[in-house]
C-alpha atoms as a PDB file:
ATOM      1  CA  UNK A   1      -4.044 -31.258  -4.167  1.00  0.00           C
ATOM      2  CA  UNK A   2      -4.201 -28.112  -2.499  1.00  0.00           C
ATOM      3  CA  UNK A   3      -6.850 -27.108   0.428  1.00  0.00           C
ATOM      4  CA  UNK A   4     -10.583 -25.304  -0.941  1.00  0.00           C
ATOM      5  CA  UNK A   5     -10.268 -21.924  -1.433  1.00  0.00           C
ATOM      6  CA  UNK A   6     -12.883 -22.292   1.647  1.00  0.00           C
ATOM      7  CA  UNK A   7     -10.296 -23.819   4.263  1.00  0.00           C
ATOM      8  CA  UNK A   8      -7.922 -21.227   3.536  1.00  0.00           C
ATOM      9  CA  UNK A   9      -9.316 -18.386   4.145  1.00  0.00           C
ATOM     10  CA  UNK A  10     -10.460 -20.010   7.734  1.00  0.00           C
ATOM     11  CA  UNK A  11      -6.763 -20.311   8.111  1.00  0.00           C
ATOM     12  CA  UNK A  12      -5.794 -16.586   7.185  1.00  0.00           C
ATOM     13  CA  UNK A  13      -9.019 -14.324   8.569  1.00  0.00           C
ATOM     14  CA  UNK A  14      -6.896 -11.649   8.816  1.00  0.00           C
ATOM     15  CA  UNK A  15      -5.572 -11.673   5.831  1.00  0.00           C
ATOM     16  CA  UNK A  16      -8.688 -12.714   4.253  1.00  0.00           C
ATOM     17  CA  UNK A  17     -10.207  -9.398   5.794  1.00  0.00           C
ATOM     18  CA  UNK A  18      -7.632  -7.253   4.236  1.00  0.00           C
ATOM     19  CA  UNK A  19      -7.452  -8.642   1.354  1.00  0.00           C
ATOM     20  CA  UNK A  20     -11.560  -8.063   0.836  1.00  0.00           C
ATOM     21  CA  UNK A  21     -11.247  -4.451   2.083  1.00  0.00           C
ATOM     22  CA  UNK A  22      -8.585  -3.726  -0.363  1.00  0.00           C
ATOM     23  CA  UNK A  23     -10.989  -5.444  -2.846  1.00  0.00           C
ATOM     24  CA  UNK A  24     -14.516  -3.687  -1.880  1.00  0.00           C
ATOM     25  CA  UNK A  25     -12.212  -0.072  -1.423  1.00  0.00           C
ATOM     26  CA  UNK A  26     -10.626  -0.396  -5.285  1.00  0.00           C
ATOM     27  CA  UNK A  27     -14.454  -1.129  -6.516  1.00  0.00           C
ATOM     28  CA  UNK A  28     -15.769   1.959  -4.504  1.00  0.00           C
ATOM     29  CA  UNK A  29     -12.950   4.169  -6.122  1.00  0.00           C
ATOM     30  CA  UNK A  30     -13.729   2.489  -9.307  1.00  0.00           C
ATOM     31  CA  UNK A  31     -17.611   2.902  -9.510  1.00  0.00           C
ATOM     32  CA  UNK A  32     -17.164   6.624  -8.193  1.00  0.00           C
ATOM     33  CA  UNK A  33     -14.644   7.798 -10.422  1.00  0.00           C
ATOM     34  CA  UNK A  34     -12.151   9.166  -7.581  1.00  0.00           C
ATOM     35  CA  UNK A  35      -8.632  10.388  -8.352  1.00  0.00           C
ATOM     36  CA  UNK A  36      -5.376   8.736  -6.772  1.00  0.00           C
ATOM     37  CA  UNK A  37      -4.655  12.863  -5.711  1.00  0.00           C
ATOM     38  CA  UNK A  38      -7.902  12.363  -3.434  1.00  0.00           C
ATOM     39  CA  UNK A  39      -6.780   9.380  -1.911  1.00  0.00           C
ATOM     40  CA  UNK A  40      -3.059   9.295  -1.862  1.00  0.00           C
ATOM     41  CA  UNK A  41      -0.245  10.670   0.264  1.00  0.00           C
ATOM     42  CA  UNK A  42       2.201  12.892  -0.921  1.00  0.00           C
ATOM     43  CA  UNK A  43       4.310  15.366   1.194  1.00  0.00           C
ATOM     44  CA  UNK A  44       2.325  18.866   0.389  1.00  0.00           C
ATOM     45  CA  UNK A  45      -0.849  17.376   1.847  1.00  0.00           C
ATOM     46  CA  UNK A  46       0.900  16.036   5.043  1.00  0.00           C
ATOM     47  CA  UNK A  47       2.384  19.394   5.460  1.00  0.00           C
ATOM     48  CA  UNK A  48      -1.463  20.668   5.633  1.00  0.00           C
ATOM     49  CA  UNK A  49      -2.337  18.842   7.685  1.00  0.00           C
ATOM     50  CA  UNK A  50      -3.913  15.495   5.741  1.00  0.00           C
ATOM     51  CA  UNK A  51      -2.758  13.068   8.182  1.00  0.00           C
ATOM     52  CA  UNK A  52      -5.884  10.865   7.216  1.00  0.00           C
ATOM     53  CA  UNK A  53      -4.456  10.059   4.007  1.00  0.00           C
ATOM     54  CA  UNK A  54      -1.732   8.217   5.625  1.00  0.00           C
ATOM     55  CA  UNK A  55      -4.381   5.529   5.742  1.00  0.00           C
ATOM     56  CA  UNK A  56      -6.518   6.146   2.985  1.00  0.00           C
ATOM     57  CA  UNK A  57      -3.409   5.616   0.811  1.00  0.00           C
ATOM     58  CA  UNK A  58      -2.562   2.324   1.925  1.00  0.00           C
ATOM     59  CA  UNK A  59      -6.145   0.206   1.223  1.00  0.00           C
ATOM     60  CA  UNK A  60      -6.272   2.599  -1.751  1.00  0.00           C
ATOM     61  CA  UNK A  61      -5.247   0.993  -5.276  1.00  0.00           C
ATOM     62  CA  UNK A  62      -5.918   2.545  -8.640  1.00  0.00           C
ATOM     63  CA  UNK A  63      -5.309  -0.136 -11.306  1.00  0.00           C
ATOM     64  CA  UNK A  64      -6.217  -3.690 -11.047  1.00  0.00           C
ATOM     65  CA  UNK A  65      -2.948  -5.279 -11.685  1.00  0.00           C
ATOM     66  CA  UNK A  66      -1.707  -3.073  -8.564  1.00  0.00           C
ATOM     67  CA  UNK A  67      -4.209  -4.392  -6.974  1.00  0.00           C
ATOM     68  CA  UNK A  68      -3.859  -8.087  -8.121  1.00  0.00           C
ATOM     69  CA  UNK A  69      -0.051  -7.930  -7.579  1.00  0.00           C
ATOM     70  CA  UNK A  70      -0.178  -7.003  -4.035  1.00  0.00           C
ATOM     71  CA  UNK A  71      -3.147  -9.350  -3.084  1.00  0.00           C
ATOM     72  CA  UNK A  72      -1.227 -12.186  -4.257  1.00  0.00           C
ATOM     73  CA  UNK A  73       1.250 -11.278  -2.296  1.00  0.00           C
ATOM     74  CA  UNK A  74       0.071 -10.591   0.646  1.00  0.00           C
ATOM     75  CA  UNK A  75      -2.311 -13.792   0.754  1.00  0.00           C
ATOM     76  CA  UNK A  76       0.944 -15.908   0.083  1.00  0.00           C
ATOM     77  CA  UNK A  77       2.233 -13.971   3.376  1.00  0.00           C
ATOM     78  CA  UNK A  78      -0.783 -14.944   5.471  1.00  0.00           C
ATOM     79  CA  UNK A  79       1.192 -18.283   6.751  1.00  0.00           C
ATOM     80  CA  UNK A  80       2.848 -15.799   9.166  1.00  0.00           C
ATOM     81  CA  UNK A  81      -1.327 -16.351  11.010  1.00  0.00           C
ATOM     82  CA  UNK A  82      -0.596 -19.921  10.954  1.00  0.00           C
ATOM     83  CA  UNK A  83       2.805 -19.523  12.593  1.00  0.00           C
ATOM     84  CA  UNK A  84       1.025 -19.644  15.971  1.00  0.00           C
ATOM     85  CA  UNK A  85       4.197 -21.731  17.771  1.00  0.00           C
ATOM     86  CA  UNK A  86       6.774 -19.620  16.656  1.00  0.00           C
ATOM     87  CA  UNK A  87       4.933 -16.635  18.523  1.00  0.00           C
ATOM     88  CA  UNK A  88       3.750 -15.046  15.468  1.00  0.00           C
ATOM     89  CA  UNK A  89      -0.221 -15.815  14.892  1.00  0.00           C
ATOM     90  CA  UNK A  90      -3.075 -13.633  14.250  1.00  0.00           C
ATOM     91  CA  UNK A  91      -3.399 -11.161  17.158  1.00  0.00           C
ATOM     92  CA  UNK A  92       0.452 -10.672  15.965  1.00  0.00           C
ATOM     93  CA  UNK A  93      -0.259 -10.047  12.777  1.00  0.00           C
ATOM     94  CA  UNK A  94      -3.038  -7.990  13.410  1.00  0.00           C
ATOM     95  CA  UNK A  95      -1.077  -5.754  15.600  1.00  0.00           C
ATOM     96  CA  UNK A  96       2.167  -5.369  13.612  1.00  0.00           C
ATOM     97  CA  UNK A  97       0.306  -4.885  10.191  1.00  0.00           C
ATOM     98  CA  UNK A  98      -1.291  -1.636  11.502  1.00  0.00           C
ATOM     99  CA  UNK A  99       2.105  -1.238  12.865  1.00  0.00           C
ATOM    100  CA  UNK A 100       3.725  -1.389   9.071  1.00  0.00           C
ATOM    101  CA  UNK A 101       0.759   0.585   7.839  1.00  0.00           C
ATOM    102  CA  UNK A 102       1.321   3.872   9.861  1.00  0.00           C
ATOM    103  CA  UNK A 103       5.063   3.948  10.590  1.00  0.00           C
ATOM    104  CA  UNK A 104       6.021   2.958   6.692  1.00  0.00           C
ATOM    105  CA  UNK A 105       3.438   6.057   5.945  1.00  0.00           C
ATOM    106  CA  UNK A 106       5.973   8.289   8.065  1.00  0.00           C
ATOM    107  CA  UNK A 107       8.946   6.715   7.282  1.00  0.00           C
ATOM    108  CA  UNK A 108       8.239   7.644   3.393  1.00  0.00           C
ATOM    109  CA  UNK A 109       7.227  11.067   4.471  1.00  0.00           C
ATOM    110  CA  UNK A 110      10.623  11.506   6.726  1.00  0.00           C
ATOM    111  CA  UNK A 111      12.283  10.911   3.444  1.00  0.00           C
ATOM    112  CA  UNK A 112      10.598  13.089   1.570  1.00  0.00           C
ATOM    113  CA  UNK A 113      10.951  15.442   3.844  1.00  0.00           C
ATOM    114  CA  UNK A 114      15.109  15.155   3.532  1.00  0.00           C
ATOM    115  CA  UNK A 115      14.926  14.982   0.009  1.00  0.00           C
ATOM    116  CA  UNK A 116      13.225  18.080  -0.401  1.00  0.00           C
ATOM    117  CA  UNK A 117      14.767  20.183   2.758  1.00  0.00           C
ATOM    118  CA  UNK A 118      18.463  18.756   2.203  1.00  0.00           C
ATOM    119  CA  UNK A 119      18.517  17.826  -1.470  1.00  0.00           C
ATOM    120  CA  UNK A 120      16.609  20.438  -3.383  1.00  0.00           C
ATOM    121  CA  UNK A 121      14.380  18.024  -4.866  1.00  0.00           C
ATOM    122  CA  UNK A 122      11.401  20.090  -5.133  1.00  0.00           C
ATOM    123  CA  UNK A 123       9.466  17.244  -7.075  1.00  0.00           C
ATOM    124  CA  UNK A 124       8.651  14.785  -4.278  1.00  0.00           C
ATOM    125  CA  UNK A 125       6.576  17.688  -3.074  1.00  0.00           C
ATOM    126  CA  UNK A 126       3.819  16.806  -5.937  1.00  0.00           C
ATOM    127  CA  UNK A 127       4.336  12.585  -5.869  1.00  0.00           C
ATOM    128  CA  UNK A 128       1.072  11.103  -4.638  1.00  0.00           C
ATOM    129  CA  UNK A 129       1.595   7.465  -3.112  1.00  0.00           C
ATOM    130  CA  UNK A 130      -1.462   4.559  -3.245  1.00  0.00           C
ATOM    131  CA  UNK A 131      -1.641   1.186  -2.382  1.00  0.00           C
ATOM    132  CA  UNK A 132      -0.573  -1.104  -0.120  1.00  0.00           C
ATOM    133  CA  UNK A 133       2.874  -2.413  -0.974  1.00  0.00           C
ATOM    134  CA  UNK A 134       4.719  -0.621   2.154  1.00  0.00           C
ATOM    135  CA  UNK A 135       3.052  -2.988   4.211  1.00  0.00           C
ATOM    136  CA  UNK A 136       3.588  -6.075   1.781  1.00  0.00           C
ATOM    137  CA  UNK A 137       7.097  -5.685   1.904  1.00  0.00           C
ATOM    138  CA  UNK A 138       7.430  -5.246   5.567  1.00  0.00           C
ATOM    139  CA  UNK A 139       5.432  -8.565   5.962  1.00  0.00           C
ATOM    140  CA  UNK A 140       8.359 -10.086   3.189  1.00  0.00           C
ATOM    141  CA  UNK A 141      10.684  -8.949   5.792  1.00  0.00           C
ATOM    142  CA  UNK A 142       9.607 -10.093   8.744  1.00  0.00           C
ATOM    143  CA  UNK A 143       9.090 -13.271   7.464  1.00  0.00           C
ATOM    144  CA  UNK A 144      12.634 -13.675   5.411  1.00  0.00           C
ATOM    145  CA  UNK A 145      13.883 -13.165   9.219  1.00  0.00           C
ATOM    146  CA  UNK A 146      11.844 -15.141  11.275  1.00  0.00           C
ATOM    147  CA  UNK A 147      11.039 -18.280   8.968  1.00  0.00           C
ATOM    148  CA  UNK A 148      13.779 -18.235   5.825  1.00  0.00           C
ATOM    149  CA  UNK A 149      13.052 -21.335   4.603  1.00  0.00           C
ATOM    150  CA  UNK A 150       9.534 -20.490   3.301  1.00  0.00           C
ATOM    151  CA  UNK A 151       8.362 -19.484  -0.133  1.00  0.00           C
ATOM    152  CA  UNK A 152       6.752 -16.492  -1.662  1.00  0.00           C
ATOM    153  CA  UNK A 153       3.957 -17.687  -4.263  1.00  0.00           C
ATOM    154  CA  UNK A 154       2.882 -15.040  -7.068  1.00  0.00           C
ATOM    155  CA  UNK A 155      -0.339 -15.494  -9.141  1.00  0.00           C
ATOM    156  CA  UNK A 156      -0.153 -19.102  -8.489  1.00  0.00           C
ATOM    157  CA  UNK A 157       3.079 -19.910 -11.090  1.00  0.00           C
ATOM    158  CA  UNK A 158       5.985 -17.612  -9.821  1.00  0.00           C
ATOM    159  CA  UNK A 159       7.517 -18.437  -6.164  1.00  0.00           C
ATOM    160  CA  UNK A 160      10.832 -16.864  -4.685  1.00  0.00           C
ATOM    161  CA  UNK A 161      12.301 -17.713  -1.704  1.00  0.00           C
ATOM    162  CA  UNK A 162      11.170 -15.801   0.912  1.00  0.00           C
ATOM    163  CA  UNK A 163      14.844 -14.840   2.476  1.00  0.00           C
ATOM    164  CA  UNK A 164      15.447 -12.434  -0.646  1.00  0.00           C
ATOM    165  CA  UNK A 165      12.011 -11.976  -1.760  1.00  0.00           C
ATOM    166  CA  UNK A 166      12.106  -8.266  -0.385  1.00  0.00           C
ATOM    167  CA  UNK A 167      14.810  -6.849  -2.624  1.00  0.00           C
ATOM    168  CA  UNK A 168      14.218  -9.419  -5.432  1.00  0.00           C
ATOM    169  CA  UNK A 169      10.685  -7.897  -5.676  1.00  0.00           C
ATOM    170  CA  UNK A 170      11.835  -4.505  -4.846  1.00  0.00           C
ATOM    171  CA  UNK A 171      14.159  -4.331  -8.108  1.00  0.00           C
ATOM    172  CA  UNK A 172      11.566  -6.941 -10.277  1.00  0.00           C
ATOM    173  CA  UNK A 173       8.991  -3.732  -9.611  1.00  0.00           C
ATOM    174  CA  UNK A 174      11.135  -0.797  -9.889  1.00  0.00           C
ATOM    175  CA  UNK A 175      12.282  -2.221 -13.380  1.00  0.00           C
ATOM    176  CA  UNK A 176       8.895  -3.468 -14.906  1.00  0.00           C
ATOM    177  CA  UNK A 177       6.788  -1.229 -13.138  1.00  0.00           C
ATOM    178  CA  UNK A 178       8.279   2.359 -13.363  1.00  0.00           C
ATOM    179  CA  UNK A 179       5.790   4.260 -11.322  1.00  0.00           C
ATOM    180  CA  UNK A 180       6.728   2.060  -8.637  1.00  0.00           C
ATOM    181  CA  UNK A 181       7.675   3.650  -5.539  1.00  0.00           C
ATOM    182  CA  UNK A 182      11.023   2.482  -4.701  1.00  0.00           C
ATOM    183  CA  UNK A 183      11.146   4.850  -1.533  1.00  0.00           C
ATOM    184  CA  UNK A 184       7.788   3.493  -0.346  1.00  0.00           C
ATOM    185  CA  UNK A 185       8.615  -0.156  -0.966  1.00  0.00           C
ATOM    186  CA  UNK A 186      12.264   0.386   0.870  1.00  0.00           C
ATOM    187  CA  UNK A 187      10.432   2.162   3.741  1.00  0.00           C
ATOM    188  CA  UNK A 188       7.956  -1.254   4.153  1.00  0.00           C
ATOM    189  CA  UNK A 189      11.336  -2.667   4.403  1.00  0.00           C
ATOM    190  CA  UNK A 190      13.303  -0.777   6.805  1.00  0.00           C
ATOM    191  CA  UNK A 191      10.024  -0.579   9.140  1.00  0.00           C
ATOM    192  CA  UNK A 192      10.021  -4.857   8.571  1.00  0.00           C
ATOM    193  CA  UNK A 193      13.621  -5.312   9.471  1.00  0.00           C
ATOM    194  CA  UNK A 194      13.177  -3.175  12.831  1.00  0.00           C
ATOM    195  CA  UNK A 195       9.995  -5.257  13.732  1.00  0.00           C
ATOM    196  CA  UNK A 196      12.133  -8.497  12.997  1.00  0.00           C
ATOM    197  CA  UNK A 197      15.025  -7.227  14.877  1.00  0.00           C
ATOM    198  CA  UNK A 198      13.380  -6.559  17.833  1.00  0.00           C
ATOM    199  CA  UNK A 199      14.094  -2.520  17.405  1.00  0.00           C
ATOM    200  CA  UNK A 200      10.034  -2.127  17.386  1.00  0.00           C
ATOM    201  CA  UNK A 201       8.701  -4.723  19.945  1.00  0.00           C
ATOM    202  CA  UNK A 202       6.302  -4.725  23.015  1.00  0.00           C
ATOM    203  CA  UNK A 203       3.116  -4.764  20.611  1.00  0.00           C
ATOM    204  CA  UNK A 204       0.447  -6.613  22.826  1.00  0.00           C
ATOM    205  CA  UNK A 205      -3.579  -6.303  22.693  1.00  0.00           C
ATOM    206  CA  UNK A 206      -3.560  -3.242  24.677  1.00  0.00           C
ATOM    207  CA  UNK A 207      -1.068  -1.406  23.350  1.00  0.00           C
ATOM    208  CA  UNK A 208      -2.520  -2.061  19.349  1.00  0.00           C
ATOM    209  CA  UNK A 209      -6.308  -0.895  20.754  1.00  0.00           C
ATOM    210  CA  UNK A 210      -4.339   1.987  22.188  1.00  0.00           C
ATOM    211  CA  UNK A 211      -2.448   2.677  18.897  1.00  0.00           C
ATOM    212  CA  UNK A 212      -6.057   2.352  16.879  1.00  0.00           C
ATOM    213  CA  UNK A 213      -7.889   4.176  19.497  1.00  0.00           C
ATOM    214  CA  UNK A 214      -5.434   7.404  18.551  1.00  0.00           C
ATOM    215  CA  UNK A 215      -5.383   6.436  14.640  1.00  0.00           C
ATOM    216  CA  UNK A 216      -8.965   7.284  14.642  1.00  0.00           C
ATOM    217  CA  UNK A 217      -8.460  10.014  16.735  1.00  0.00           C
ATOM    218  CA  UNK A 218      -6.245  11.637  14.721  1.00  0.00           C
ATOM    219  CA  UNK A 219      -7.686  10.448  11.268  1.00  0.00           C
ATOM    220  CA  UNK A 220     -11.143  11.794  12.120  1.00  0.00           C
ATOM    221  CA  UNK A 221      -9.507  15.445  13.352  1.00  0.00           C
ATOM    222  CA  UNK A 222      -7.110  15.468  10.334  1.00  0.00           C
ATOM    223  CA  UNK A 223     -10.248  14.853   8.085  1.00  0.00           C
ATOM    224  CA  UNK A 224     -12.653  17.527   9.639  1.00  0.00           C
ATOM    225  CA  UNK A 225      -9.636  19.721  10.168  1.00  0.00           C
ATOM    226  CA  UNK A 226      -8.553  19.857   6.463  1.00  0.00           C
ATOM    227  CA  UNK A 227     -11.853  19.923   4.748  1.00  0.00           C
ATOM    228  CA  UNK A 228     -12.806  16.660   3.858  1.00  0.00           C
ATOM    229  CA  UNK A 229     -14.740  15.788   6.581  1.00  0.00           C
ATOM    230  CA  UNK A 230     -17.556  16.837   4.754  1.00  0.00           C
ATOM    231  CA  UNK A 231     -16.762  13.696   2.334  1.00  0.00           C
ATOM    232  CA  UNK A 232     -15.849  16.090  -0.824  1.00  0.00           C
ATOM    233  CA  UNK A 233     -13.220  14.114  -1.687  1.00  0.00           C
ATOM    234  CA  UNK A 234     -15.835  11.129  -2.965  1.00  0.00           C
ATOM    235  CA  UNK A 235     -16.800  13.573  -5.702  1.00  0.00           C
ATOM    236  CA  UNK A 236     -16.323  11.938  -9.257  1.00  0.00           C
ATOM    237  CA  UNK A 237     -12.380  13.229 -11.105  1.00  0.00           C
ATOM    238  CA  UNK A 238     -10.481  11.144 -13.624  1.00  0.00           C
ATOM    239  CA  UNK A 239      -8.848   8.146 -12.391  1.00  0.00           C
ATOM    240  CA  UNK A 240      -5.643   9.207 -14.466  1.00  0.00           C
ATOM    241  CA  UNK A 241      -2.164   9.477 -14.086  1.00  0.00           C
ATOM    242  CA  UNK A 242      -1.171  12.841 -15.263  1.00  0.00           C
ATOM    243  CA  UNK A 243       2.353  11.724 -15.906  1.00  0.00           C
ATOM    244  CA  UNK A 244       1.180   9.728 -18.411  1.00  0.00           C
ATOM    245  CA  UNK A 245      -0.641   9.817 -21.908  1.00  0.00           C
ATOM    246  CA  UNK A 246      -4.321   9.342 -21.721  1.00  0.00           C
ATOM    247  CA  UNK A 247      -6.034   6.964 -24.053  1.00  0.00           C
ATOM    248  CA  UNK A 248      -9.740   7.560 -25.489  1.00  0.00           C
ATOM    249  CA  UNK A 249     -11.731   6.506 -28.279  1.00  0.00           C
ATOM    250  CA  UNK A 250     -12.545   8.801 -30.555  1.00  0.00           C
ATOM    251  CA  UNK A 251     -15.583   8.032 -33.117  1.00  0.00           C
ATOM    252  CA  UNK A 252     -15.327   9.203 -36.515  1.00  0.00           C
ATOM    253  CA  UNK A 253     -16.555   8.430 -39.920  1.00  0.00           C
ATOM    254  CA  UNK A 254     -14.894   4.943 -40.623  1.00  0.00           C
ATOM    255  CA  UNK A 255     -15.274   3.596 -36.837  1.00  0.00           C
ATOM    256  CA  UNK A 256     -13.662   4.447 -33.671  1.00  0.00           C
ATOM    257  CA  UNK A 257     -10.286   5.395 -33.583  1.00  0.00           C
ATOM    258  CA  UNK A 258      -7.774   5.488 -30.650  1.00  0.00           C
ATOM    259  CA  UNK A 259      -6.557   8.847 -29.851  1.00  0.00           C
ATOM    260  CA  UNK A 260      -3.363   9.285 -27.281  1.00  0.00           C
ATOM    261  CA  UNK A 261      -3.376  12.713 -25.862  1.00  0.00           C
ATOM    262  CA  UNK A 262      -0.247  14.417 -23.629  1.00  0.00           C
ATOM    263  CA  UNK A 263      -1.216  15.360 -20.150  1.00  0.00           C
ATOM    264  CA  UNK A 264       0.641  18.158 -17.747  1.00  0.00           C
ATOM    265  CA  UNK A 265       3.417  16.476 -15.997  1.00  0.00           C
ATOM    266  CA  UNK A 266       2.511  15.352 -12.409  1.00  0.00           C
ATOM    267  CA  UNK A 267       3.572  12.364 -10.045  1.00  0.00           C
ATOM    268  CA  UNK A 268       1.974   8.954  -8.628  1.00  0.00           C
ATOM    269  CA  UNK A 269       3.644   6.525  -7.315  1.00  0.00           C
ATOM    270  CA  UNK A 270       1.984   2.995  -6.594  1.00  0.00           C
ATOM    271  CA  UNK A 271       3.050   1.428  -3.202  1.00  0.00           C
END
């Protein structure tokens, strides 16, 4: 038998506090009606200046099998706050996870920024990235490097081992999930491998209160700077994905009927 649901969540507070922000966050967006394009990070916005959204866009999820498919996930990957003797822990957790969460949020805007400058590719202007995937693959990473032998456990049913979980789950999302954001998943990667590798190292108490000190810094100027501060963005719009069809009910004479109608083509990408 396994440990209560109680005990566990002792053993991963971190991840136990993530997990419930990511929770309360998706209910918030939920009950007010916000859009992914108030939340989410895409290129144009950086460019003027919405640096906040950098964070915003990781807690943020839209759908709640995004949501459910990276909690799992990342509560199967809080045994790296358990991994005390190998010099992992909480306070290492802690400090590398807001780590993953800014420099994967750069990382995917670097690439952007190549992609459109280099390659022409006007449309990664418009795509709008939520969740918090970039992170959950970085955490896949570092622990397919530093502990191999373990297991990644999804929904309870489905566990891969850990040392290919990254790019196992990285082409298991791309194909069944096609709004998937392959560039945002490989930058959680790339950002994991150079935390793993020693390439990003040093992190200690001081330098992650530092580090958050100038997050909130720069989130709260980015936010008053561009508009927002003013909290405008919280203002009710359609949680839809223009790329897609939109599905409504329709009443009519015989019952209610289900009516499909074609949005204008637009970009999100879930991370």
């Amino acid at each position: 038998m396994g440990k209560p649901l109680f005990y566990e969540i002792l053993e991963k507070p971190a991840t136990s506090c993530v997990i419930g922000l990511c929770c309360a966050i998706w209910f918030f967006i939920q009950k007010k009606g916000i859009g992914y394009s108030q939340v989410g990070l895409s290129y144009d916005a950086a460019v003027e200046g919405h640096y906040w959204r950098i964070i915003t866009s990781a807690f943020s999820h839209i759908s709640i099998l995004h949501l459910v498919f990276n909690m799992s996930a990342l509560w199967s990957l809080g045994v790296v706050e358990q991994l005390g003797l190998m010099g992992l822990g909480v306070a290492y957790y802690l400090e590398y996870t807001l780590v993953l969460v800014i420099l994967s949020g750069v990382l995917v805007l670097g690439i952007y920024h190549v992609l459109i400058h280099r390659f022409k590719l006007e449309h990664f202007r418009r795509v709008t990235a939520v969740g918090y995937s970039c992170v959950v693959f970085g955490w896949m990473t570092i622990l397919a490097v530093k502990q191999p032998s373990s297991k990644l456990d999804l929904f309870g049913f489905l566990s891969l081992p850990i040392s290919f979980a990254p790019f196992e789950s990285l082409i298991f999302t791309s194909i069944i999930v096609p709004q998937a954001s392959f560039l945002g998943h490989l930058s959680g990667i790339i950002v994991g491998y150079a935390v793993a590798w020693g390439v990003i190292h040093g992190m200690n108490s001081y330098w992650a209160v530092s580090m958050l000190g100038w997050v909130v810094v720069v989130f709260i100027y980015s936010l008053k700077r561009s508009g927002a501060y003013d909290l405008n963005f919280l203002e009710i719009e359609s949680v839809t994905d223009p790329s897609l069809p939109s599905l409504r009910f329709v009443t009519t004479g015989n019952g209610r009927t289900l009516q499909m109608t074609a949005l204008p083509v637009g970009g999100v990408e879930l991370v």
